[in-house]
C-alpha atoms as a PDB file:
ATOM      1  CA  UNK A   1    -160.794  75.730  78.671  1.00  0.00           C
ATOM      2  CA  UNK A   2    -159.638  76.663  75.552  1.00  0.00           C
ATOM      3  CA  UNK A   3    -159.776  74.219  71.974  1.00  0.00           C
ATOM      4  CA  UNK A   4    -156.248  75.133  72.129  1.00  0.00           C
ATOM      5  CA  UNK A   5    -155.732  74.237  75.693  1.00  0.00           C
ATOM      6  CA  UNK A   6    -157.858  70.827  75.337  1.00  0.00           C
ATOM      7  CA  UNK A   7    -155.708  69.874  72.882  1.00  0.00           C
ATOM      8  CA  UNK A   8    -152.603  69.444  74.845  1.00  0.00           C
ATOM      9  CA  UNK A   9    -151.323  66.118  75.819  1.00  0.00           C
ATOM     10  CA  UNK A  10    -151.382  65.707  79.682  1.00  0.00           C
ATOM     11  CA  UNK A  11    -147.828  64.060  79.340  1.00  0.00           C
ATOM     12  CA  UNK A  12    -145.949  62.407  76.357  1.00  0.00           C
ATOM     13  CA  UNK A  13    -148.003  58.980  75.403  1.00  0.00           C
ATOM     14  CA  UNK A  14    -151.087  60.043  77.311  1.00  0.00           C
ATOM     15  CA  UNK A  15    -154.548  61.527  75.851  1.00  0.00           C
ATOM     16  CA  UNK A  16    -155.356  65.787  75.992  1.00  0.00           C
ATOM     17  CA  UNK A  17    -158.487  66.534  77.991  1.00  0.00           C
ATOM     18  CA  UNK A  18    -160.551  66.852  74.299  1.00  0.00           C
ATOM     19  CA  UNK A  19    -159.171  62.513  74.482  1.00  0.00           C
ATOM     20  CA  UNK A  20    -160.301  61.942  77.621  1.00  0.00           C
ATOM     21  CA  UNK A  21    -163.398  63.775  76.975  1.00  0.00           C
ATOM     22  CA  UNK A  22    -163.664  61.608  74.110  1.00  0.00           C
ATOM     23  CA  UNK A  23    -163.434  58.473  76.427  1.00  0.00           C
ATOM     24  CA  UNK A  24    -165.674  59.492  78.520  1.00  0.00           C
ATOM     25  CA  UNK A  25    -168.412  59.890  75.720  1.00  0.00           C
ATOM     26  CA  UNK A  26    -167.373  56.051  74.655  1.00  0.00           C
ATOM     27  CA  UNK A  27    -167.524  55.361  78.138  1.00  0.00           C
ATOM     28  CA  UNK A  28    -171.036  56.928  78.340  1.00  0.00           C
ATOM     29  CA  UNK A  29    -172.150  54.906  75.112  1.00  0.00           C
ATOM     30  CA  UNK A  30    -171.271  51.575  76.162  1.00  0.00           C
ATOM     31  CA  UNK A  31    -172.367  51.746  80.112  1.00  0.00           C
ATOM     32  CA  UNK A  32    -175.368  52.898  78.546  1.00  0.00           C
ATOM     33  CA  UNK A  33    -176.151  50.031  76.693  1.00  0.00           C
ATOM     34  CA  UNK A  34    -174.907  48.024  79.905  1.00  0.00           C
ATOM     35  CA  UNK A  35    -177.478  49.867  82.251  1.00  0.00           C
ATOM     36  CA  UNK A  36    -180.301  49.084  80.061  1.00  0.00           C
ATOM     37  CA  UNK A  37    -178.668  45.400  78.847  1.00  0.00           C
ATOM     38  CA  UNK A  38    -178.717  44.777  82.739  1.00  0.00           C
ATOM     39  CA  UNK A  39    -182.242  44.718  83.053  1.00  0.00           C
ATOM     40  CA  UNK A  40    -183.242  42.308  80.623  1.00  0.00           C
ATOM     41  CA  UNK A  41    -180.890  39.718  81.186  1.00  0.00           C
ATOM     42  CA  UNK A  42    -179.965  37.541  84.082  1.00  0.00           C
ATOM     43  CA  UNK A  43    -176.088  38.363  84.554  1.00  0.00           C
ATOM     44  CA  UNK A  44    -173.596  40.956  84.580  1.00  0.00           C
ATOM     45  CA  UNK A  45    -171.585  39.766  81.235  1.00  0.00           C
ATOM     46  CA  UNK A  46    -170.941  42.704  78.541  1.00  0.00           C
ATOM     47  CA  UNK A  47    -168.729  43.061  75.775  1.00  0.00           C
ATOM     48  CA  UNK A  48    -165.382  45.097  76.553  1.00  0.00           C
ATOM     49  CA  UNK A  49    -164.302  47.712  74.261  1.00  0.00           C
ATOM     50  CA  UNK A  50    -160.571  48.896  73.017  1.00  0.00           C
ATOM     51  CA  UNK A  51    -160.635  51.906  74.407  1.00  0.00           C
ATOM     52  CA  UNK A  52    -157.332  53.368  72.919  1.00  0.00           C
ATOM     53  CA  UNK A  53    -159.236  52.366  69.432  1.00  0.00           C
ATOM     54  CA  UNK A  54    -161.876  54.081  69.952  1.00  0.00           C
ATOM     55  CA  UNK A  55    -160.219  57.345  71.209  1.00  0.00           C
ATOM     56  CA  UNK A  56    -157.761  57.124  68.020  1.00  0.00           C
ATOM     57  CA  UNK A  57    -160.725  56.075  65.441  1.00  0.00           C
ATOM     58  CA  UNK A  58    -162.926  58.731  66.106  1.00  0.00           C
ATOM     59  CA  UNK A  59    -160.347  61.515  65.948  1.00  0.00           C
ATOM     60  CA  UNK A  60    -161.201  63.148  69.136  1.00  0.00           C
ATOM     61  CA  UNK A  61    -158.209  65.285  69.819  1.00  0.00           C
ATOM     62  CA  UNK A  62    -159.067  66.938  65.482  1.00  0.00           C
ATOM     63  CA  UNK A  63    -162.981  67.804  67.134  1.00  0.00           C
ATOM     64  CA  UNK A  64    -164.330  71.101  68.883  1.00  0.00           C
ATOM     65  CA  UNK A  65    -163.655  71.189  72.194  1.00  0.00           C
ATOM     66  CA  UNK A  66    -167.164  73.001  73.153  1.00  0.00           C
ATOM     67  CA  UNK A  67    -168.784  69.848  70.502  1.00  0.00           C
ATOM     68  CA  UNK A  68    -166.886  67.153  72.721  1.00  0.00           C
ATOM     69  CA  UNK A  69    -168.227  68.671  75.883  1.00  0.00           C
ATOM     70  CA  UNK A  70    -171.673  68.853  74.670  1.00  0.00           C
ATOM     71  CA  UNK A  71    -171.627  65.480  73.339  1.00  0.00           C
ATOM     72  CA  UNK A  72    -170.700  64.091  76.391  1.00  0.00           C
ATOM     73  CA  UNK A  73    -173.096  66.228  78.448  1.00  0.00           C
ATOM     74  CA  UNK A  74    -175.874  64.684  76.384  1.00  0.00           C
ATOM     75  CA  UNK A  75    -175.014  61.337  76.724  1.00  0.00           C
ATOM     76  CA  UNK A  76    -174.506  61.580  80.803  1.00  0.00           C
ATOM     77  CA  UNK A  77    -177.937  63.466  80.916  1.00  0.00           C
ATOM     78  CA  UNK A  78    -179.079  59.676  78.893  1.00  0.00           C
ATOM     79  CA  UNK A  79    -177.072  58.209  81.573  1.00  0.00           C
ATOM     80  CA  UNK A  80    -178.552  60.115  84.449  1.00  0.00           C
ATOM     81  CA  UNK A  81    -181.927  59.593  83.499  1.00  0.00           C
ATOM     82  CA  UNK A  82    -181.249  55.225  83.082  1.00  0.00           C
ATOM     83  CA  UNK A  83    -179.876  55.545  86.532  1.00  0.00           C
ATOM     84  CA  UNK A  84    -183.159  57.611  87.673  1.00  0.00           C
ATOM     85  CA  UNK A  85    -185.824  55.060  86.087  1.00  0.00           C
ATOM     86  CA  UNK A  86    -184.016  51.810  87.353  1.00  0.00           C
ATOM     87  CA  UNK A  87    -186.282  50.243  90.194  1.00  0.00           C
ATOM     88  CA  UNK A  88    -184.605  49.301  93.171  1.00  0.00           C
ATOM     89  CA  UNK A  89    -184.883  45.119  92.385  1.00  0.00           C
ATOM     90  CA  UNK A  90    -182.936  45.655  89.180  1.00  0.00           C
ATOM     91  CA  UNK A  91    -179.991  48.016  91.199  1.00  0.00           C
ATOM     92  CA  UNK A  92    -179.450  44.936  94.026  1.00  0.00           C
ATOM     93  CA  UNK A  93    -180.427  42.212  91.964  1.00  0.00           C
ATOM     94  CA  UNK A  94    -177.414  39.737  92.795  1.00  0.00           C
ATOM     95  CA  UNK A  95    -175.644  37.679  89.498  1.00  0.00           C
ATOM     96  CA  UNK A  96    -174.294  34.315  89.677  1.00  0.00           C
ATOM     97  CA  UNK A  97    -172.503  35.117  86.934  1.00  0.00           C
ATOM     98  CA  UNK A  98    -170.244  38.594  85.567  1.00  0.00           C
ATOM     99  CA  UNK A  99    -167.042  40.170  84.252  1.00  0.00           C
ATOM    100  CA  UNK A 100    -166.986  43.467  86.338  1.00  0.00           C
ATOM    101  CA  UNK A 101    -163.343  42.325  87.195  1.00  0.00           C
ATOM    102  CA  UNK A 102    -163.153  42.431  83.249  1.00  0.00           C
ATOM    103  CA  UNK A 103    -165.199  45.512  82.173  1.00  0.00           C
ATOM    104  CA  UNK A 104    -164.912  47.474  85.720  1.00  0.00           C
ATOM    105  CA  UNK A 105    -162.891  50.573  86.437  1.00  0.00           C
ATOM    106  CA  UNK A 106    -162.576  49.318  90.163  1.00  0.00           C
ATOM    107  CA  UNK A 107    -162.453  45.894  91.203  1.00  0.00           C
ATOM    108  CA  UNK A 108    -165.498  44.377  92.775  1.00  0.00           C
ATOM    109  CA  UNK A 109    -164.527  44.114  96.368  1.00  0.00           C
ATOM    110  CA  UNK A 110    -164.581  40.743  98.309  1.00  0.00           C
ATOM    111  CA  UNK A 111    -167.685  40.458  99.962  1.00  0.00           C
ATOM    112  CA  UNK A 112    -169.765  42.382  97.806  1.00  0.00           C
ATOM    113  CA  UNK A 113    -172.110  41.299  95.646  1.00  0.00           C
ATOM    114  CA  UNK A 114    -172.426  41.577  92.094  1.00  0.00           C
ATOM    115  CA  UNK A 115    -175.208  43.879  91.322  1.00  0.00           C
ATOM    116  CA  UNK A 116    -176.347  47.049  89.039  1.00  0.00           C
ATOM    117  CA  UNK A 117    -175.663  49.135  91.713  1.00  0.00           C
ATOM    118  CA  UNK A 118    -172.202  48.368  91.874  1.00  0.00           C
ATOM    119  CA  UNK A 119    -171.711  48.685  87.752  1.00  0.00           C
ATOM    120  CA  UNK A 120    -173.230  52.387  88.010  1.00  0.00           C
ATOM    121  CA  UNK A 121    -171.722  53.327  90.954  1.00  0.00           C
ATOM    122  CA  UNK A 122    -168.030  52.272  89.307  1.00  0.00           C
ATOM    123  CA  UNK A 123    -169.229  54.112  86.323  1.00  0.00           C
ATOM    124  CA  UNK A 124    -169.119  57.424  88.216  1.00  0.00           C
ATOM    125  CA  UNK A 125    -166.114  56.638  90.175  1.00  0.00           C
ATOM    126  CA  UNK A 126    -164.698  56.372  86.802  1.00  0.00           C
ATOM    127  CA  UNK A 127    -166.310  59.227  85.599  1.00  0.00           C
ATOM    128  CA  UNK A 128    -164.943  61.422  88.545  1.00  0.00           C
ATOM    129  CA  UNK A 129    -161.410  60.111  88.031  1.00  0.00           C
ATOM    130  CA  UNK A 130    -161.199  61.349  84.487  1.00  0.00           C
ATOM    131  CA  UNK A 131    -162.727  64.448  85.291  1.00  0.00           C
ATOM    132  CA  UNK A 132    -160.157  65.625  87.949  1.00  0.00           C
ATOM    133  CA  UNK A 133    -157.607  64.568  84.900  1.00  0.00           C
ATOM    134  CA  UNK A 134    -159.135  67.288  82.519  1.00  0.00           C
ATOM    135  CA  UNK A 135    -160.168  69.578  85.699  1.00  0.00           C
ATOM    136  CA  UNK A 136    -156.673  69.551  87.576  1.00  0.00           C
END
């Protein structure tokens, strides 16, 4: 895609791929912290974020469109390599207490328990879903 091309608005009041690309490197730098938050604490409670702030503050749609995608490839290699070294009793280790309803991109569904696992997993879910924006 061009820088040209990134730059366009998907539809009036909505972010250009080099925006959502942008969200998805906040996105990246605040599961992040969650994924590695997780395992040192015993619950699922994190800080949201403003996410149209954060997309407006840091000027995405004025950057590169080859530095955006770079930056965000670096931070989901981070993110890839968190997932890899988290053992198995951190991934299903069950909270009393969360805000994945809060924080989540999906809602936890009834029945389920409140785990790592879950957070990561909605993390790529959310990952995809911006991804077939940008991709088409």
């Amino acid at each position: 895609m061009s820088d040209t091309a990134a730059g366009v608005r998907l539809a009036p009041g909505k972010w250009s791929p080099k925006e959502i690309i942008g969200h998805l490197i906040d996105s990246a730098v605040n599961n992040g912290a969650r994924f590695v938050r997780a395992q040192t604490q015993d619950d699922l409670i994190f800080d949201g974020y403003d996410q149209d702030a954060w997309v407006r503050v840091q000027r995405y749609q004025d950057r590169s469109w080859p530095e955006l995608v770079r930056t965000w490839r670096t931070y989901n290699e981070q993110i890839a390599a968190i997932m890899r070294a988290t053992p198995a009793r951190e991934l299903d280790r069950v909270r009393a207490q969360h805000n994945l309803h809060a924080i989540g991109f999906q809602p936890l569904p009834a029945g389920e328990p409140p785990t790592l696992a879950f957070l990561m997993r909605d993390y790529v879910a959310h990952l995809q879903h911006h991804l077939r924006q940008v991709l088409g």
